[in-house]
N, C-alpha and C. Protein backbone atom coordinates (compact mmCIF):
# COMPACT_ATOMS: atom_id res chain seq x y z
N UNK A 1 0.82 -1.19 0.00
CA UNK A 1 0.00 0.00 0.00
C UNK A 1 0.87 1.25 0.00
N UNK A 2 1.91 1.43 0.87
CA UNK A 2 2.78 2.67 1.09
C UNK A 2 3.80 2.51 -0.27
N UNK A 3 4.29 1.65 -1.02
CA UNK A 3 4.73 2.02 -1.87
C UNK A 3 3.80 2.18 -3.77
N UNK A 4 2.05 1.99 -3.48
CA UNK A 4 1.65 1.96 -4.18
C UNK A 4 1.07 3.72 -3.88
N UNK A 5 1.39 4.52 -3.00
CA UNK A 5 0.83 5.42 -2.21
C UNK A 5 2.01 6.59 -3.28
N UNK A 6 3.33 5.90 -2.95
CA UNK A 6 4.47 6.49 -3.24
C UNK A 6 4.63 6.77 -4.97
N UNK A 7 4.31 5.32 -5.47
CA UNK A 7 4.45 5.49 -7.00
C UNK A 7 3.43 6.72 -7.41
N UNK A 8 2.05 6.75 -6.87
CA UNK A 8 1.22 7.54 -8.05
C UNK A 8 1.50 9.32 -7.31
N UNK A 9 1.97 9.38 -5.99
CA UNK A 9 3.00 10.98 -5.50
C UNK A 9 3.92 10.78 -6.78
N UNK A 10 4.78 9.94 -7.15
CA UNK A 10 5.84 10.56 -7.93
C UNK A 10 5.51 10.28 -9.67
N UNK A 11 4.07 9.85 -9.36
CA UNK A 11 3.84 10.35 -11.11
C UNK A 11 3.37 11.72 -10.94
N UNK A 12 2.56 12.17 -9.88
CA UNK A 12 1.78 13.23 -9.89
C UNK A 12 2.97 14.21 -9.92
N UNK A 13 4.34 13.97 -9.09
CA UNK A 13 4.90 15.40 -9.36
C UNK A 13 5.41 15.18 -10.86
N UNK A 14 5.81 14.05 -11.04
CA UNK A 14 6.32 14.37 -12.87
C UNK A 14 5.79 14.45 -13.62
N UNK A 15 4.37 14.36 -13.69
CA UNK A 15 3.63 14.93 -14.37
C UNK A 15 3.57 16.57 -14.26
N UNK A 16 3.64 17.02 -13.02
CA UNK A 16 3.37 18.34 -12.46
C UNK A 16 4.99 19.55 -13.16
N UNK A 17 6.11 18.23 -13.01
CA UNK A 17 6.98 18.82 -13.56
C UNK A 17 7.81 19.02 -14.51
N UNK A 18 6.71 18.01 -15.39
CA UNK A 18 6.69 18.04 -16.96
C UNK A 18 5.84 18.91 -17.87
N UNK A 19 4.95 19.72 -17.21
CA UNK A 19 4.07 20.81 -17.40
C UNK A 19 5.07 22.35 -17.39
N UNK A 20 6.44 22.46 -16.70
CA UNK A 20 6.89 23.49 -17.22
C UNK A 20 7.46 23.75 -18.11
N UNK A 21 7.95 25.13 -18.83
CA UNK A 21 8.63 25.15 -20.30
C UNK A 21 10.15 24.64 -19.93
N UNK A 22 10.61 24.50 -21.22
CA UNK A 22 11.99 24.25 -21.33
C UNK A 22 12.12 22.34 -21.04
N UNK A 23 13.29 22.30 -21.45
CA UNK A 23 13.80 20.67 -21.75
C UNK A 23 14.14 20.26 -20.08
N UNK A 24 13.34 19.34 -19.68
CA UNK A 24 12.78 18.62 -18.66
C UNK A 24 13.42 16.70 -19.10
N UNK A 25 13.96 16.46 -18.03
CA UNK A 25 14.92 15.01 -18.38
C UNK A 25 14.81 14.75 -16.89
N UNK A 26 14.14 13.35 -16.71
CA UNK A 26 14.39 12.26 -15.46
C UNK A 26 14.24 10.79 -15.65
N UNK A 27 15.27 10.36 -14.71
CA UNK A 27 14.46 8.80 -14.63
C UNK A 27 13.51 8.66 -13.36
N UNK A 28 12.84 8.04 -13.41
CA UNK A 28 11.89 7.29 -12.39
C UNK A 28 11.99 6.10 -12.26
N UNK A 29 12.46 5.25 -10.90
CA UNK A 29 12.86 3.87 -10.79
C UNK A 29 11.82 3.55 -10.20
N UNK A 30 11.03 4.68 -9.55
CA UNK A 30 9.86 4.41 -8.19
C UNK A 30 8.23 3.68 -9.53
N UNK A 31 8.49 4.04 -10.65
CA UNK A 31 6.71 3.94 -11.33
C UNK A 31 7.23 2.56 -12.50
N UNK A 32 6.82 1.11 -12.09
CA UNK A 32 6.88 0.13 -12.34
C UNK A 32 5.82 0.12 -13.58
N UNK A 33 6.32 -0.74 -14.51
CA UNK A 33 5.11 -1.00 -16.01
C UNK A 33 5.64 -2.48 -16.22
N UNK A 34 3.99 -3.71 -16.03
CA UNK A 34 4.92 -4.72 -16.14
C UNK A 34 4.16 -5.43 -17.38
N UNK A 35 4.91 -5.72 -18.64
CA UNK A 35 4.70 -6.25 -19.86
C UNK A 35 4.45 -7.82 -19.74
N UNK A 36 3.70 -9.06 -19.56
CA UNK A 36 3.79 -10.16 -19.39
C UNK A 36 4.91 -10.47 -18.23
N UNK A 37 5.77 -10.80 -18.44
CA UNK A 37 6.48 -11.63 -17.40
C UNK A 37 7.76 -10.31 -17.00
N UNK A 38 7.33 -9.65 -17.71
CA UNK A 38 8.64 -8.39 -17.15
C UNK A 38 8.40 -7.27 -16.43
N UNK A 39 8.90 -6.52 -15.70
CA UNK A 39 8.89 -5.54 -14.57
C UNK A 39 10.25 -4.48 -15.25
N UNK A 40 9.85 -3.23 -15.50
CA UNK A 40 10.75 -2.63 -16.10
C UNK A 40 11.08 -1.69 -14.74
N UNK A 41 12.53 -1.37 -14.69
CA UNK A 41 13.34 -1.14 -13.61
C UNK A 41 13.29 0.58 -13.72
N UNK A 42 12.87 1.46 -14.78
CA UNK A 42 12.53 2.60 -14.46
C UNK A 42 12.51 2.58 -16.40
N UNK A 43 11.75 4.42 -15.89
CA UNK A 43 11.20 4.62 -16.84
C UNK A 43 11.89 6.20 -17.21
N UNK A 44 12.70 6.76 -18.37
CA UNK A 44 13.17 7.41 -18.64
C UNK A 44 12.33 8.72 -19.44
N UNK A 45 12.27 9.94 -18.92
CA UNK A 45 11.40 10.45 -19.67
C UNK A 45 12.30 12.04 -20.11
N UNK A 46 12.03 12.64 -21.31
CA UNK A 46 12.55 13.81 -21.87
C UNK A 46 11.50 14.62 -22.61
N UNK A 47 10.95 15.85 -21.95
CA UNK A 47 10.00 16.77 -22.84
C UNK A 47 10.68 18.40 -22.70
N UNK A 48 10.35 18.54 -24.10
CA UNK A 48 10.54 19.89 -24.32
C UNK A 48 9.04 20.71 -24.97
N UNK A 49 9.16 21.58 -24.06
CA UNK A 49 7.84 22.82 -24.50
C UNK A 49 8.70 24.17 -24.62
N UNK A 50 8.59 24.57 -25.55
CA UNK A 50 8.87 25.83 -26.25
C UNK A 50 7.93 26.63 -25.27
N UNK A 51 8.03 28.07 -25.37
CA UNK A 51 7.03 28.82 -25.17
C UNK A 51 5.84 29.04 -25.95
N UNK A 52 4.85 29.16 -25.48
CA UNK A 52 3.32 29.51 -26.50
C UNK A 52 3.26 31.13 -26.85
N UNK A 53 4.21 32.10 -27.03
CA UNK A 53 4.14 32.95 -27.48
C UNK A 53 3.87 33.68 -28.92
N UNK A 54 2.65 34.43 -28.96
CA UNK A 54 2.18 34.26 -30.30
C UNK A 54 3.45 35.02 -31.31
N UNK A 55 4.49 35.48 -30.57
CA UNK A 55 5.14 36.33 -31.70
C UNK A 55 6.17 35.77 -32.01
N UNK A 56 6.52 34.64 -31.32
CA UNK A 56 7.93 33.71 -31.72
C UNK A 56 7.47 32.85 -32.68
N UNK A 57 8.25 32.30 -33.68
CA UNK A 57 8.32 31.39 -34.52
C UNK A 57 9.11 30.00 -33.94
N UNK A 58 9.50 30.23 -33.06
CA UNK A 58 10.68 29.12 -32.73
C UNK A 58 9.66 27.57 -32.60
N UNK A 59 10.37 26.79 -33.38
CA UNK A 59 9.52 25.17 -33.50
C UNK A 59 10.70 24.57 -33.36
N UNK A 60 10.55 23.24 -33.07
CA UNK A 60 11.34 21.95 -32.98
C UNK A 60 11.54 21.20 -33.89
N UNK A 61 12.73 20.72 -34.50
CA UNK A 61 12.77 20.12 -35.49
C UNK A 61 13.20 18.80 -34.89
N UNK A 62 14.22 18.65 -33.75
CA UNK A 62 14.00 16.67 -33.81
C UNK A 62 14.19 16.80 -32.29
N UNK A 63 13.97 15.62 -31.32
CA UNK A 63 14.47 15.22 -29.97
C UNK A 63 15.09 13.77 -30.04
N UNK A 64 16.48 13.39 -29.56
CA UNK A 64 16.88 12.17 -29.23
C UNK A 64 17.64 11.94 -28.32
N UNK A 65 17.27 10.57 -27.59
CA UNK A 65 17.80 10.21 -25.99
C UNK A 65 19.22 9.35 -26.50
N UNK A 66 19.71 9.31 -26.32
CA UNK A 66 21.00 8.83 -26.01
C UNK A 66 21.80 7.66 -24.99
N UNK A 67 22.16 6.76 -25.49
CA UNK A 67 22.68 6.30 -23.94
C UNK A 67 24.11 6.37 -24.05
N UNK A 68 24.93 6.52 -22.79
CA UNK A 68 26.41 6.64 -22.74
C UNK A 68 26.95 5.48 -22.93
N UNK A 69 27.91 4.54 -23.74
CA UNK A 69 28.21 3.25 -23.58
C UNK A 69 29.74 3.52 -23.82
N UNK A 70 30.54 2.86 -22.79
CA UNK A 70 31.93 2.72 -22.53
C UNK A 70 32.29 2.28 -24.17
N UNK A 71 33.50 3.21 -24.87
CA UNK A 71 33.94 1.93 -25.86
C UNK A 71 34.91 1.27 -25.96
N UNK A 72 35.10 0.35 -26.71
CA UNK A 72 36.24 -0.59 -26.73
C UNK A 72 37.54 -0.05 -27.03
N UNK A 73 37.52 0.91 -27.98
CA UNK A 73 38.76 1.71 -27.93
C UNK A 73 38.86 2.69 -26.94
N UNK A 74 40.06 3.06 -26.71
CA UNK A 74 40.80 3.93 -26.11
C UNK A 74 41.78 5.17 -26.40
N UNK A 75 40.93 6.66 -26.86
CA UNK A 75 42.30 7.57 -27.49
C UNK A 75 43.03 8.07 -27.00
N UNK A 76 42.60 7.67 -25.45
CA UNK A 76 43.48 8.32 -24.29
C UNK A 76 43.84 7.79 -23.18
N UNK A 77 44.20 8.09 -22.76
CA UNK A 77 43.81 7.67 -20.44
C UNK A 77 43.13 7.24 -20.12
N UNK A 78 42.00 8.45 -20.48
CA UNK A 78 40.44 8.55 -20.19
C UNK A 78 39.81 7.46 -20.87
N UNK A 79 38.71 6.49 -20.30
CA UNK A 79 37.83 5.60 -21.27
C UNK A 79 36.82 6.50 -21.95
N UNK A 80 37.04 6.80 -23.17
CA UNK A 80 35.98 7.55 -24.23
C UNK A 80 35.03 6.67 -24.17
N UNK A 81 33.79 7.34 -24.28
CA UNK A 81 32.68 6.66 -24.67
C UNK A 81 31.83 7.10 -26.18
N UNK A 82 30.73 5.84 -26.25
CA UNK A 82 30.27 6.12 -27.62
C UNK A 82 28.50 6.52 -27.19
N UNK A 83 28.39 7.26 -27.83
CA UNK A 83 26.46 7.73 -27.77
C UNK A 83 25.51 6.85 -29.04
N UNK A 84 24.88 6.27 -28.25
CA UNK A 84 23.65 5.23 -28.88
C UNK A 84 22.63 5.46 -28.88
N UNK A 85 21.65 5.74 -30.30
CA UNK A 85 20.58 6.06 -30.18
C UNK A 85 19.31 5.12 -29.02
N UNK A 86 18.62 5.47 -27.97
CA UNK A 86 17.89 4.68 -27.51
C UNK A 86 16.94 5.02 -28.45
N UNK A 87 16.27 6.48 -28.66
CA UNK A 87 15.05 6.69 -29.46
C UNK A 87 14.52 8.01 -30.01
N UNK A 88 14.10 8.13 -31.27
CA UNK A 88 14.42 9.88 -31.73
C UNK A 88 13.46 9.80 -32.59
N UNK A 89 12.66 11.35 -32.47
CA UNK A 89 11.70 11.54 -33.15
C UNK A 89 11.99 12.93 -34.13
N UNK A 90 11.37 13.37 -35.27
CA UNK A 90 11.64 14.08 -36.02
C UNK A 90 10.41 14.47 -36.84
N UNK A 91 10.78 15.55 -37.62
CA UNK A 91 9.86 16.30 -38.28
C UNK A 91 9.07 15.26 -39.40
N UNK A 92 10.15 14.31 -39.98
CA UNK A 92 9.99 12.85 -41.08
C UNK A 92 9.10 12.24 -40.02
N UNK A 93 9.31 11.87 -39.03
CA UNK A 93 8.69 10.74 -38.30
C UNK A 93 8.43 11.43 -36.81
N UNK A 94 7.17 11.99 -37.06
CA UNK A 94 6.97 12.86 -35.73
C UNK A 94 6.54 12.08 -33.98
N UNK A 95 5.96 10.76 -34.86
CA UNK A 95 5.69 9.43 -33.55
C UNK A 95 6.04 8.21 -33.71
N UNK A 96 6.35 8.28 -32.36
CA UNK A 96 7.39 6.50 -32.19
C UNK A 96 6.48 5.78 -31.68
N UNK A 97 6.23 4.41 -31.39
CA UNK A 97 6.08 3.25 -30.49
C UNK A 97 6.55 2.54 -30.80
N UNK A 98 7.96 1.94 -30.34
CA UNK A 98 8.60 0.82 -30.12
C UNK A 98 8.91 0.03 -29.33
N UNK A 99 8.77 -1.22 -29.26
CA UNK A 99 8.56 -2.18 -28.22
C UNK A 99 9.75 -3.08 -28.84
N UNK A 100 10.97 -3.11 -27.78
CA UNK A 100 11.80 -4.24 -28.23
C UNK A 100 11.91 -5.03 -26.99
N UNK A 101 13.00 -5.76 -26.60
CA UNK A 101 13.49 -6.88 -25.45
C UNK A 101 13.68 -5.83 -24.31
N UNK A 102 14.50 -4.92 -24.75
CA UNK A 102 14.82 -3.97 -23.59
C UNK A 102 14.33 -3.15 -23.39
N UNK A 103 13.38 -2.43 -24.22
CA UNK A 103 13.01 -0.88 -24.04
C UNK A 103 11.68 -0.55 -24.82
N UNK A 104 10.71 -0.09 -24.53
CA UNK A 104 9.80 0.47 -24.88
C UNK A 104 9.64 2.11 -25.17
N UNK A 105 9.62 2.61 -25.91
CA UNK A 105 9.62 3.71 -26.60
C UNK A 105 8.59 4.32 -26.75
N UNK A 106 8.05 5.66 -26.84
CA UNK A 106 6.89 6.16 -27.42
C UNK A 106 7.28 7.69 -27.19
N UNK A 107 6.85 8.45 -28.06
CA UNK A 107 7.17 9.91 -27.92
C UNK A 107 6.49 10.27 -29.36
N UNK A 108 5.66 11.84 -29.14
CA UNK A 108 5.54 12.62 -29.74
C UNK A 108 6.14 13.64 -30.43
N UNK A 109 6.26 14.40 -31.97
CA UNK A 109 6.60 15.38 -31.56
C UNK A 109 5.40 16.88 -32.45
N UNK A 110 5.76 17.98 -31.74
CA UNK A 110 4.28 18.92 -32.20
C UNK A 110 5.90 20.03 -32.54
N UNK A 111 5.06 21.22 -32.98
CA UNK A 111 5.96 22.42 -33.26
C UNK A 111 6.49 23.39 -31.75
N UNK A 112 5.74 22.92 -30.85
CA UNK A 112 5.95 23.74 -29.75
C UNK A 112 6.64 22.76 -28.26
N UNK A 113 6.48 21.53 -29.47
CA UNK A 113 6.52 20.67 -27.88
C UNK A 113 6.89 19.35 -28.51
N UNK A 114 7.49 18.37 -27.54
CA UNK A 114 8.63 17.29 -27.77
C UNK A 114 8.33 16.09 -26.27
N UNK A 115 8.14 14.88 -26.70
CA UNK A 115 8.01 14.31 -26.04
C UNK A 115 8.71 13.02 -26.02
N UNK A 116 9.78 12.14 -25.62
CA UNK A 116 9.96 10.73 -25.28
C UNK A 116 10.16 10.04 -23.95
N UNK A 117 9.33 9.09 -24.06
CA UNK A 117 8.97 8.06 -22.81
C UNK A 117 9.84 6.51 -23.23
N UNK A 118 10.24 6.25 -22.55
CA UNK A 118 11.48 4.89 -22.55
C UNK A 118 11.28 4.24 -21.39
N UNK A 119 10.20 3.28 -21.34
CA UNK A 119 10.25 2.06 -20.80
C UNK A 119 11.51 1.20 -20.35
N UNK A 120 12.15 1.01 -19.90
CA UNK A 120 13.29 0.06 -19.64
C UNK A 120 13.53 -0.82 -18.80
N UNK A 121 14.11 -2.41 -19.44
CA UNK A 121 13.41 -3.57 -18.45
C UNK A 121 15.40 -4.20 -17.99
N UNK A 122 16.00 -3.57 -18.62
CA UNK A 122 17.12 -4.20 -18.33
C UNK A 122 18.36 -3.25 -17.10
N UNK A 123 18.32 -3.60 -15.95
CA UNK A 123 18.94 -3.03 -14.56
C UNK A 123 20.39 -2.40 -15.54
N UNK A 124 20.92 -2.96 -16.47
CA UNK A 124 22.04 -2.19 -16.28
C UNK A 124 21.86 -1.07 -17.33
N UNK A 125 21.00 -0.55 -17.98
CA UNK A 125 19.86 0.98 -18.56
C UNK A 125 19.79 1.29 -17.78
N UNK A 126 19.12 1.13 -16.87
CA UNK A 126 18.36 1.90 -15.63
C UNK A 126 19.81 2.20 -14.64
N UNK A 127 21.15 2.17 -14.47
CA UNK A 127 22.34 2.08 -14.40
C UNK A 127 23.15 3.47 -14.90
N UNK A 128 22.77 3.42 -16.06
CA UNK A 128 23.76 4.03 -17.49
C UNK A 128 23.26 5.06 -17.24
N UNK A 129 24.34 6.14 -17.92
CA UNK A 129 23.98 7.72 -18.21
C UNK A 129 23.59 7.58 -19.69
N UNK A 130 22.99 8.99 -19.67
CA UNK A 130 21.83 9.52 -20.99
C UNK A 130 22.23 10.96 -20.81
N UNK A 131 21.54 10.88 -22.58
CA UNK A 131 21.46 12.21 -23.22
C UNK A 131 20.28 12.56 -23.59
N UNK A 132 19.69 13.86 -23.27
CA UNK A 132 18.31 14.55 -24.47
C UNK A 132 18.65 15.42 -25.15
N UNK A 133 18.83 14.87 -26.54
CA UNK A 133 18.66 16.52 -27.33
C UNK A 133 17.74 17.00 -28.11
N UNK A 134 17.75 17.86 -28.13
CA UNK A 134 16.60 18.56 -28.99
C UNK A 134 17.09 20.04 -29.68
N UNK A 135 16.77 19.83 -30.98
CA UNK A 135 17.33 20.54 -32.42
C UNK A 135 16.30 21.58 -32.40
N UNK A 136 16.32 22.86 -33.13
CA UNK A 136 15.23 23.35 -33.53
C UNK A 136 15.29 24.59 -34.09
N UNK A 137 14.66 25.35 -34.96
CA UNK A 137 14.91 26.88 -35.13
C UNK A 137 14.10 28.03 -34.27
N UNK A 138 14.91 28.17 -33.85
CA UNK A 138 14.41 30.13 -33.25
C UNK A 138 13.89 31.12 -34.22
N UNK A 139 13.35 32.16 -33.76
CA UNK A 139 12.59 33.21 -34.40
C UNK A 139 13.56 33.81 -35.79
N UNK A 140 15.15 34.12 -35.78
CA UNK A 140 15.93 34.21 -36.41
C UNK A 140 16.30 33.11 -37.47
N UNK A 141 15.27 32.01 -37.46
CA UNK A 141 16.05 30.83 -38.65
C UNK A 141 16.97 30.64 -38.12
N UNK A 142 17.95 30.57 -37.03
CA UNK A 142 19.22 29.91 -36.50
C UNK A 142 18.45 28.37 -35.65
N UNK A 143 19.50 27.43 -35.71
CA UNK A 143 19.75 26.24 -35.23
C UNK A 143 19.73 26.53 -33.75
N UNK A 144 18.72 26.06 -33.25
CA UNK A 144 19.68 25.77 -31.50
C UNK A 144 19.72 23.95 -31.32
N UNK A 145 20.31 23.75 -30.20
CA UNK A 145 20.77 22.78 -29.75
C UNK A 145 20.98 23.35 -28.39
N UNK A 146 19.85 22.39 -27.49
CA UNK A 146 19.74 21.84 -26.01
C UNK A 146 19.88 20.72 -25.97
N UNK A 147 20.47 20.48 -24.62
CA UNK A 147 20.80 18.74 -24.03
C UNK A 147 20.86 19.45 -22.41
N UNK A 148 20.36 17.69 -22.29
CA UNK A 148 20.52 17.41 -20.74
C UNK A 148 20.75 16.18 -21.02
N UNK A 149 22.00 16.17 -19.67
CA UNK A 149 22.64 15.23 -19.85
C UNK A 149 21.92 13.99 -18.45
N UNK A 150 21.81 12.83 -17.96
CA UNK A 150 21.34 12.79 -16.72
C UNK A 150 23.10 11.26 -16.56
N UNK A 151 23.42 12.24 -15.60
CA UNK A 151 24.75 11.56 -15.04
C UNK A 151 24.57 10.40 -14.03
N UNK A 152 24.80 9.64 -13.82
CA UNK A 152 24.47 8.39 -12.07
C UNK A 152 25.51 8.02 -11.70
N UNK A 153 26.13 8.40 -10.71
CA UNK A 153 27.27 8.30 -10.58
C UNK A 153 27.03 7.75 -8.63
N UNK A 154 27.69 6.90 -8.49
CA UNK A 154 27.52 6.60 -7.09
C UNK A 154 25.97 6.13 -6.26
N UNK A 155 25.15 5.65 -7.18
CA UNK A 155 23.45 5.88 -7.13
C UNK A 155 23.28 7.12 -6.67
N UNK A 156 23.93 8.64 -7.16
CA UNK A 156 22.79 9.81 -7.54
C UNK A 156 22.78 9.96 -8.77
N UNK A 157 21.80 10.35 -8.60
CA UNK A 157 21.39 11.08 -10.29
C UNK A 157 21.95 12.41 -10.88
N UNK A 158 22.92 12.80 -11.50
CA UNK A 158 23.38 14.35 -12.06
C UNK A 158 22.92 14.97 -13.20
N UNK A 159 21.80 16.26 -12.98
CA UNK A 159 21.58 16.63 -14.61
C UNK A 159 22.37 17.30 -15.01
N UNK A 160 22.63 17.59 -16.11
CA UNK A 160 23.31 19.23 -16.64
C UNK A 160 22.67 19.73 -17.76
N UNK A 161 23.05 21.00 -18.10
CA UNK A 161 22.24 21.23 -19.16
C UNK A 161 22.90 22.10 -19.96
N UNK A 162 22.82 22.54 -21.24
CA UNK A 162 23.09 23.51 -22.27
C UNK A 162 22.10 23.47 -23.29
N UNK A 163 22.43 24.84 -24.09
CA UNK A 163 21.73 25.43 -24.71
C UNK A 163 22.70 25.98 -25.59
N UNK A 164 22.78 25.91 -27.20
CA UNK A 164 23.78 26.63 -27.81
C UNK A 164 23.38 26.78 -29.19
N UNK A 165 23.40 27.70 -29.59
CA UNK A 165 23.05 27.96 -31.19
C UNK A 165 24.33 27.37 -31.91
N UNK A 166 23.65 26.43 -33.07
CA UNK A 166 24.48 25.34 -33.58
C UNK A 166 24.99 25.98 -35.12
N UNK A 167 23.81 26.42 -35.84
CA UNK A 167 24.23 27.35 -37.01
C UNK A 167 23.53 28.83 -37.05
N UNK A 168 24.06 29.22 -38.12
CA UNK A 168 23.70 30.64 -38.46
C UNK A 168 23.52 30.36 -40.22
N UNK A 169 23.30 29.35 -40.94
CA UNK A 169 23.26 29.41 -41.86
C UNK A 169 21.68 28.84 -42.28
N UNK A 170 21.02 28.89 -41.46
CA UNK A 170 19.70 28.43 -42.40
C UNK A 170 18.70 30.10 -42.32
N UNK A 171 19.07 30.83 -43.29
CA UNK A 171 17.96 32.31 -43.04
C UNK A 171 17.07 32.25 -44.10
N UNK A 172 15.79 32.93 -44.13
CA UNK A 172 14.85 32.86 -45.06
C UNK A 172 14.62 31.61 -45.84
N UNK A 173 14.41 30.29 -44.74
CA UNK A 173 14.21 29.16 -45.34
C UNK A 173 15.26 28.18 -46.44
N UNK A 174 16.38 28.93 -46.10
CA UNK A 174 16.90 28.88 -47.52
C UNK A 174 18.73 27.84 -46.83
């Protein structure tokens, strides 16, 4: 009962705190989804809402999650890692539902707003660091590029975030 008390408190706040603007990235280990014989170990979620301002033009052109995976090579000291698509939506293909072994997928995307949900049944996902990005043009026809990154390091969770205009070359559609 107290942890069925607990799961639908921590949908209600992520729901509550997926309702503000700007690129929003968490996992949730606490809200269980169980597919036949599987129990997925958390559920990864990334939304972006633009502002509803009638005088901006700024729309979204793609969002994709990322996972961090150690790679086999080495260019340094440091173990480099490689970025793997988990799941990405775009202006071509504005909705997902994918259902594989490990991960369940689904996300929207609109001109003002960006959505992916990632089911995940395998402990060492629910483990791993991630990426959200999301592409899009501003009122100026320039490129931006936001990410949040969500770090786990020691079982906490670390976000970070940026925001950076990527080009200056797409003006007057052209």
């Amino acid at each position: 009962m107290k942890s069925e008390l607990f799961s639908t408190v921590a949908l209600i706040l992520l729901c509550f705190n997926a309702s503000c603007e700007g690129l929003q990235f968490a996992l949730n280990r606490d809200i269980q989804v169980t597919i036949g014989s599987r129990i997925s170990c958390g559920i990864l979620l990334c939304e972006e809402k633009l502002p509803p301002t009638n005088k901006s033009s700024s729309f979204i052109l793609n969002m994709t999650v990322f996972k961090n995976q150690p790679s086999c090579s080495k260019t340094s000291e440091d173990e480099s890692e490689t970025r793997v698509v988990v799941a990405s939506i775009n202006s071509d293909h504005p909705n997902i539902s994918r259902i594989t072994n490990a991960t369940n997928a689904f996300g929207a995307l609109g001109r003002k707003d960006a959505s992916l949900r990632i089911e995940m049944f395998r402990h060492d996902d629910c483990r791993s660091d991630f990426i959200c990005e999301v592409q899009g043009l501003d009122s100026q026809k320039r490129v931006f590029l936001s990410a949040t990154k969500l770090l786990q390091q020691q079982g906490h969770e670390i976000l970070t975030g940026s925001l950076r205009e990527v080009e200056d070359e797409i003006q007057n559609g052209g």
